[in-house]
Protein backbone atom coordinates (compact mmCIF):
# COMPACT_ATOMS: atom_id res chain seq x y z
CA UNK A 1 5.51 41.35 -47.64
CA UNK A 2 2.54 42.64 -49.62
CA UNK A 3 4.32 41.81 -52.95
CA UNK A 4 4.68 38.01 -52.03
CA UNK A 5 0.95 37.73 -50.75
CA UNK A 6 -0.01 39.11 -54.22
CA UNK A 7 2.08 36.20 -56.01
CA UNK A 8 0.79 33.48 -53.59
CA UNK A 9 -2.70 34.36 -54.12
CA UNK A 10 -2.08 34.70 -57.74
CA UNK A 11 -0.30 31.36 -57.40
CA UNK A 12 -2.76 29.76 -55.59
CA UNK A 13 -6.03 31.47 -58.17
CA UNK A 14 -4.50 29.68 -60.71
CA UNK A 15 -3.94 25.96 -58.96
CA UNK A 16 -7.43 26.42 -57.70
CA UNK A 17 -9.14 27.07 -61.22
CA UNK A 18 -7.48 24.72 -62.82
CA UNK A 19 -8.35 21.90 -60.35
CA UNK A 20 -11.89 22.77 -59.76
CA UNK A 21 -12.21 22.48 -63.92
CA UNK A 22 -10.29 19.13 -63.92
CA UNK A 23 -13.11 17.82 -61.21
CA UNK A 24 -15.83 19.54 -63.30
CA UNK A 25 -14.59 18.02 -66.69
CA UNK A 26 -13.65 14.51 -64.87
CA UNK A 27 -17.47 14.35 -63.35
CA UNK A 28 -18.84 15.48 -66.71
CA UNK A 29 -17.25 12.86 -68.57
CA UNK A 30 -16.00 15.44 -70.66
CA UNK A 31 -12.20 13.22 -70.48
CA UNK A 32 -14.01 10.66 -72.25
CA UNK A 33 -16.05 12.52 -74.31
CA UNK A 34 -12.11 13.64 -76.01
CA UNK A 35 -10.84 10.13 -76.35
CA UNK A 36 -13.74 8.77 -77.53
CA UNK A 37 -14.08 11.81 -80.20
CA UNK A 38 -10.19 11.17 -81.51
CA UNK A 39 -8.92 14.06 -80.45
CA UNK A 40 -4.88 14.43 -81.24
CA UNK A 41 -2.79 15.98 -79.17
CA UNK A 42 -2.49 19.01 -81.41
CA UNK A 43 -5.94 19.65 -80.62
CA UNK A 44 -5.36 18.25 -76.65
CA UNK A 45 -2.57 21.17 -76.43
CA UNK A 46 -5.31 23.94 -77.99
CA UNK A 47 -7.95 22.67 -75.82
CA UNK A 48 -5.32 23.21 -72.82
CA UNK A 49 -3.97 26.22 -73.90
CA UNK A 50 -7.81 27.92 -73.76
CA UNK A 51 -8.31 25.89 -70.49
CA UNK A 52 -5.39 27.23 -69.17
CA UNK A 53 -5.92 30.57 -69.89
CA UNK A 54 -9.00 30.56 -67.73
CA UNK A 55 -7.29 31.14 -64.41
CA UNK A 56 -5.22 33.52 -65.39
CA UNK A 57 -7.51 35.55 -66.92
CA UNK A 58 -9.93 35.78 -63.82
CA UNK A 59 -6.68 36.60 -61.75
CA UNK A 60 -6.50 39.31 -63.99
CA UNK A 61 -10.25 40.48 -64.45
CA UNK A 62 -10.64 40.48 -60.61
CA UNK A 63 -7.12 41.89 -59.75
CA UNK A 64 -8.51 45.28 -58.60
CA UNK A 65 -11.04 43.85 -56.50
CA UNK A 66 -8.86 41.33 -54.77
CA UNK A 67 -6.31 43.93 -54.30
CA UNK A 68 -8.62 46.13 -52.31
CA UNK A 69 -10.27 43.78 -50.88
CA UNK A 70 -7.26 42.00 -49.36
CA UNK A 71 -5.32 44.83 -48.91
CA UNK A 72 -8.16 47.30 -46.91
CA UNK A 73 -7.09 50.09 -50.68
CA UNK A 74 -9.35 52.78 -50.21
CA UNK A 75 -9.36 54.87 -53.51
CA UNK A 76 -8.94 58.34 -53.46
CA UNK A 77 -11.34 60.57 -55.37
CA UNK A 78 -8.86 62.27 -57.66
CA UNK A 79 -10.92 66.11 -56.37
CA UNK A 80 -10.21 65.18 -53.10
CA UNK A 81 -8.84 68.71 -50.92
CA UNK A 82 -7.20 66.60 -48.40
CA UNK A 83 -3.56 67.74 -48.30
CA UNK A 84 -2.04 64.02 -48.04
CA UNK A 85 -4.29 62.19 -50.43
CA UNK A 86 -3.93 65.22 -53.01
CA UNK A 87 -0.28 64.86 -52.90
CA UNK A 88 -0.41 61.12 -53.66
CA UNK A 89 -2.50 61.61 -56.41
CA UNK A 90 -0.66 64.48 -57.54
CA UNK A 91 2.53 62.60 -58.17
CA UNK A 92 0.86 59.54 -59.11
CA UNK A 93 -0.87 61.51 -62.56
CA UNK A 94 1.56 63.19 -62.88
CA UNK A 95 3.94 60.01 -63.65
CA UNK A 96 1.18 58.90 -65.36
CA UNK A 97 1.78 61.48 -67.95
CA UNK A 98 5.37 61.55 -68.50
CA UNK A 99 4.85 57.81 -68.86
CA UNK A 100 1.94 58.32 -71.31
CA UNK A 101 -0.50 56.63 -70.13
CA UNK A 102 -3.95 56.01 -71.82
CA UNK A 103 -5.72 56.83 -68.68
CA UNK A 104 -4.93 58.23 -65.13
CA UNK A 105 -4.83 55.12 -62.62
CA UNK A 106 -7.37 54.72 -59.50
CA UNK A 107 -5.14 55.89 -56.58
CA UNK A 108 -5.25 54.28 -53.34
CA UNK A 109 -4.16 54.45 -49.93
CA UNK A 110 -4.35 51.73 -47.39
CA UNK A 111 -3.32 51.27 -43.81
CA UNK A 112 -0.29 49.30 -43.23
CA UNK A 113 3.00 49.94 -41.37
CA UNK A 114 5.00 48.04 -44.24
CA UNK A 115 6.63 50.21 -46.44
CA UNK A 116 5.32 49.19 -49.81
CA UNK A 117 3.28 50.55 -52.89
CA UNK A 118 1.90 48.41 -55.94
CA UNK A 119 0.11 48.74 -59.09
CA UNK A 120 -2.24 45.88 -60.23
CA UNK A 121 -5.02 46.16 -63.19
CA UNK A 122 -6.55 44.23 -66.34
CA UNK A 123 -4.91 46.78 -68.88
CA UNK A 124 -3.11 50.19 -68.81
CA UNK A 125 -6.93 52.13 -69.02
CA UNK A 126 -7.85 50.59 -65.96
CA UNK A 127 -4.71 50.20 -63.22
CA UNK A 128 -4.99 50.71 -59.58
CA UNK A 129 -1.49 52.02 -57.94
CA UNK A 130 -1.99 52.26 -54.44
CA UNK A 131 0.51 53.05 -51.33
CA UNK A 132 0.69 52.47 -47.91
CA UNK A 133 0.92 54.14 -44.61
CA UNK A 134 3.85 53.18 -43.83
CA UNK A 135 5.53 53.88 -47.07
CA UNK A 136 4.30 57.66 -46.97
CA UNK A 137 4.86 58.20 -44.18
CA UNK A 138 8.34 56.53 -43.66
CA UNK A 139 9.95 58.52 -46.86
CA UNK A 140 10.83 61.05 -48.26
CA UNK A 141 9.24 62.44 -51.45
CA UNK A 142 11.64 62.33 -53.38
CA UNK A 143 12.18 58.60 -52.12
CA UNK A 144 8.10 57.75 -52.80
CA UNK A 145 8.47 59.32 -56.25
CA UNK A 146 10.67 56.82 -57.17
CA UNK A 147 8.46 53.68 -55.99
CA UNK A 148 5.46 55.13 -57.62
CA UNK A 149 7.46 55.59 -60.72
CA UNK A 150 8.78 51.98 -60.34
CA UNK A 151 5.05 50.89 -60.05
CA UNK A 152 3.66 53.28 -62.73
CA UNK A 153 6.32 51.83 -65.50
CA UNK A 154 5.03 48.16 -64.60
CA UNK A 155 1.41 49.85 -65.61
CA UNK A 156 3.36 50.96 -68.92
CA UNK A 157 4.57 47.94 -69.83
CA UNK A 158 1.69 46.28 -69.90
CA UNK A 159 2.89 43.57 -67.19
CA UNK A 160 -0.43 42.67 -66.04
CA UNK A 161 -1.14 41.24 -68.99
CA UNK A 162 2.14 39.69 -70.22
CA UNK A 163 2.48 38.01 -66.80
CA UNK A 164 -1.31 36.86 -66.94
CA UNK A 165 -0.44 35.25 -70.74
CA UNK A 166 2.84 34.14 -69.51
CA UNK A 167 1.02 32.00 -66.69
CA UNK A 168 -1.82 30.78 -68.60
CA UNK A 169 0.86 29.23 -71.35
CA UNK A 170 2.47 27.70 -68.32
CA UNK A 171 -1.51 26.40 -67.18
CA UNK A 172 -2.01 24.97 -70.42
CA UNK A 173 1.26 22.79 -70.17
CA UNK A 174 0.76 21.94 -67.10
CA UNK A 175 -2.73 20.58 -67.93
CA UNK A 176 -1.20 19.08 -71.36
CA UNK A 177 1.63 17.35 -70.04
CA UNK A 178 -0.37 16.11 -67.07
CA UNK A 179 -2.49 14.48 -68.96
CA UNK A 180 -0.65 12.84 -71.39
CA UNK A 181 2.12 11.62 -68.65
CA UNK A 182 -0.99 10.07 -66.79
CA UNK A 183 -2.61 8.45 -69.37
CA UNK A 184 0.61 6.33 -70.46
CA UNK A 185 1.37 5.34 -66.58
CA UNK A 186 -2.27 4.65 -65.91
CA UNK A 187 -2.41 2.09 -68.89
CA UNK A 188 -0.01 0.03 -66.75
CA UNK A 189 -3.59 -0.30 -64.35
CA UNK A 190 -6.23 -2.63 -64.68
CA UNK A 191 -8.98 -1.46 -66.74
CA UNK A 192 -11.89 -1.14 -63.83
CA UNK A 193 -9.41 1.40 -62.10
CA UNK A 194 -8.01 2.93 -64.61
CA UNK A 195 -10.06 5.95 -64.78
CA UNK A 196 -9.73 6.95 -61.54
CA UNK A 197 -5.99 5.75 -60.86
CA UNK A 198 -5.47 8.58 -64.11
CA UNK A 199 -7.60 11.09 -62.89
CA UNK A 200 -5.56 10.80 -59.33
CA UNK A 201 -2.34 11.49 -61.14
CA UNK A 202 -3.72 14.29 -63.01
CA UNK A 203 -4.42 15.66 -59.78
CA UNK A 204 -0.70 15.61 -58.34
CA UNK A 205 0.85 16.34 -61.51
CA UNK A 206 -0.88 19.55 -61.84
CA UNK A 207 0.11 20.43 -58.43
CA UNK A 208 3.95 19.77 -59.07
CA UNK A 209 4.06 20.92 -62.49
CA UNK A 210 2.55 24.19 -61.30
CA UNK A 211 5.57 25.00 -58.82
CA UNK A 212 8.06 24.03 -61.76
CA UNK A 213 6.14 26.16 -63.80
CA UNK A 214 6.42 28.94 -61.02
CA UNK A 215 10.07 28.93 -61.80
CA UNK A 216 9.60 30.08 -64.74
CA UNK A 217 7.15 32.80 -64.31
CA UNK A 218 9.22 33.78 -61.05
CA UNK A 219 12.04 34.32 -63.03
CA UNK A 220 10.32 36.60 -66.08
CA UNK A 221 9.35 38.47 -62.64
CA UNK A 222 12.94 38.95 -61.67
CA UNK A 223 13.49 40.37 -65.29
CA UNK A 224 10.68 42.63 -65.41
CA UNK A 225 11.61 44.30 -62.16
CA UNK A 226 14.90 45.12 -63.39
CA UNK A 227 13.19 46.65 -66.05
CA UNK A 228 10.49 48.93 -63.79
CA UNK A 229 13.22 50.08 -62.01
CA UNK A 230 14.81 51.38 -65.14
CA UNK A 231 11.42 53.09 -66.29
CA UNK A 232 11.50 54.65 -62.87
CA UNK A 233 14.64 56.08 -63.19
CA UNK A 234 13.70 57.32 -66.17
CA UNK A 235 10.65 59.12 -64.86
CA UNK A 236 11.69 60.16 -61.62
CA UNK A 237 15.51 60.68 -61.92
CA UNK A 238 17.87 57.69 -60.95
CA UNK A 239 18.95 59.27 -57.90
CA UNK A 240 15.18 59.46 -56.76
CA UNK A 241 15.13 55.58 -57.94
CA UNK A 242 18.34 54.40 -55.80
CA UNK A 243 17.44 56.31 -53.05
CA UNK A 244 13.93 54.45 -52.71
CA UNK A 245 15.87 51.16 -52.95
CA UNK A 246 18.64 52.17 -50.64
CA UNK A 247 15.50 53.33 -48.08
CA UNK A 248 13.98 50.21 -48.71
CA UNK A 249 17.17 48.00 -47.74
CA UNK A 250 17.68 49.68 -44.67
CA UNK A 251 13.90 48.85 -43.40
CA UNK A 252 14.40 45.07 -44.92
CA UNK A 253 17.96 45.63 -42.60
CA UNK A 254 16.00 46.79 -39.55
CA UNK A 255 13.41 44.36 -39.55
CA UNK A 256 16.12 41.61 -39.83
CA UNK A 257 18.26 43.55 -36.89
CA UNK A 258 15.01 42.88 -35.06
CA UNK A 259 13.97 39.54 -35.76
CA UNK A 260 18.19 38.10 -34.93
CA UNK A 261 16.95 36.33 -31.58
CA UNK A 262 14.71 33.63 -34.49
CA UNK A 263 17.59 33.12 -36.74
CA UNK A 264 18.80 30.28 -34.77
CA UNK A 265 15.26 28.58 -35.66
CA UNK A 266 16.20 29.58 -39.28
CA UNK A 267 12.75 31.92 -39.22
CA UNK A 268 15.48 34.70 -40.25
CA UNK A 269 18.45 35.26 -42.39
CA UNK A 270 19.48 35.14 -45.66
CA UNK A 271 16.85 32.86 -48.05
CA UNK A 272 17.66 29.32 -49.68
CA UNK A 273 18.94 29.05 -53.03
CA UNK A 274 15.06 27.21 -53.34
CA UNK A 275 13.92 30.08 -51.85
CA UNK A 276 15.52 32.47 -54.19
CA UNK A 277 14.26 30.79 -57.05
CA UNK A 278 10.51 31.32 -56.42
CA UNK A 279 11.27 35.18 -55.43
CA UNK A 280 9.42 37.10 -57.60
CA UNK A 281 11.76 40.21 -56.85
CA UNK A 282 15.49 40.18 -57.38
CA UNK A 283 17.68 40.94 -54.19
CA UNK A 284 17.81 45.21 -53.40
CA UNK A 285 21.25 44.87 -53.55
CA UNK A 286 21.26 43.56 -56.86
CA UNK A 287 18.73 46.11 -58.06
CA UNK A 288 20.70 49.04 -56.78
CA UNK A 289 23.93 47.84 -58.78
CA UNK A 290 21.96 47.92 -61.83
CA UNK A 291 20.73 50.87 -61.66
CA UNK A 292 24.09 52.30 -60.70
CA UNK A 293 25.77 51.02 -63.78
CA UNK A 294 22.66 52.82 -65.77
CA UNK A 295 23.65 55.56 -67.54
């Protein structure tokens, strides 16, 4: 799904960034250059935390571009005359509003038979919230209403952001704790190999302490899409909200009908209990409850 692309490439942003400044710092010396200086780890964990920060942060500045890009989003030019496109930006400003935004969002349209919409952006001035083919064209209004206003309350709450600072406090422990469980094993080594026996097991600690770390930030996902669905509700009328949900279970429904002859390879089915813990969105079934309980 588009959604999980987003959060892998997110995922992977951050792994990337983070390694390609452990090489840089480990071929500048600069690991030295902090022991040899007396750093604590107070200062260690400050010097992480701004590390850390550094992938998230580019995720963020370039998530526009990388969401066109990847995606094919062509914006719409909010004077378009084109009956479709004026529609979706209609309803799109128009949540904007009620939702009181500082500034409308780019709109965007993109070509894909998945039904799907998403907002992504540095801050709430400058969001994209773009929507596919196959979402427009495989519901009902009143049904894409309530996605957009799903997508437009992430915008609102500033999620962007929270999840960027959310991941780069889970970069900077991961680069903390890395560090400071490879320098105790690597003093078990003999001196000449030392350095790069610790370096190594930076490496693969950052990798595994990243997917722990995805836990976490998977499951403040979880949360904060039980919360857009409530702001959606809100702005487009809970009926409008359930009904997109409900819509979009019986497409997740239909795809599984057609994909039954895989299951026996396990390509199909219900997810793990692994799986489920890295999903960054809770089950629809779940989500519809909810938001029939919501009053």
């Amino acid at each position: 799904m588009a959604w999980a692309k987003r959060i892998v490439l997110f995922l992977i942003t951050n792994i990337l960034v983070m390694l390609t400044i452990s090489i840089l710092v480990q071929l500048l010396g600069l690991n030295r250059g902090l022991g040899a200086a007396g750093i604590s780890y107070g200062s260690l964990m400050v010097f992480c935390l701004v590390w850390g920060m550094a992938g998230s942060l580019i995720s963020l500045a370039l998530s526009r571009v990388i969401a066109k890009r990847m995606m094919g989003v062509q914006v719409i030019d909010p004077d378009t005359r084109d009956p479709q496109e004026r529609a979706i930006v209609e309803m799109v400003h128009n949540l904007a509003r009620a939702a009181r935004l500082p500034a409308m969002p780019e709109v965007g349209y993109y070509d894909s038979p998945e039904v799907n919409a998403f907002a992504t952006g540095p801050t709430k001035s400058r969001a994209l919230v773009a929507v596919s083919s196959g979402l427009w064209q495989g519901m009902s209004r009143d049904e894409v209403e309530g996605v957009l206003g799903h997508e437009i309350t992430h915008v609102a709450n500033g999620d962007m952001v929270t999840m960027t600072l959310l991941q780069g406090v889970v970069n900077a422990f991961v680069l903390f704790f890395a560090r400071v469980i490879a320098f105790a094993v690597s003093q078990n080594v003999r001196e000449e190999n030392r350095g790069m026996v610790q370096f190594a097991i930076v490496i693969v600690l950052q990798i595994v302490l990243s997917l722990l770390g995805a836990l976490v930030v998977a499951a403040f996902s979880r949360w904060r899409e039980f919360r857009a669905d409530r702001g959606g509700a809100q702005l487009a009328g809970r009926g409008k909200m359930i009904a997109a949900l409900e819509r979009l279970r019986q497409n997740t429904e239909l795809v599984d009908t057609r994909q039954e002859s895989l299951a026996t390879l396990k390509i199909a089915g219900a997810p793990s209990r692994m799986a489920a813990l890295f999903a960054s969105h809770p089950p629809l079934e779940v989500r519809i409850e909810r938001l029939q309980q919501y009053s």
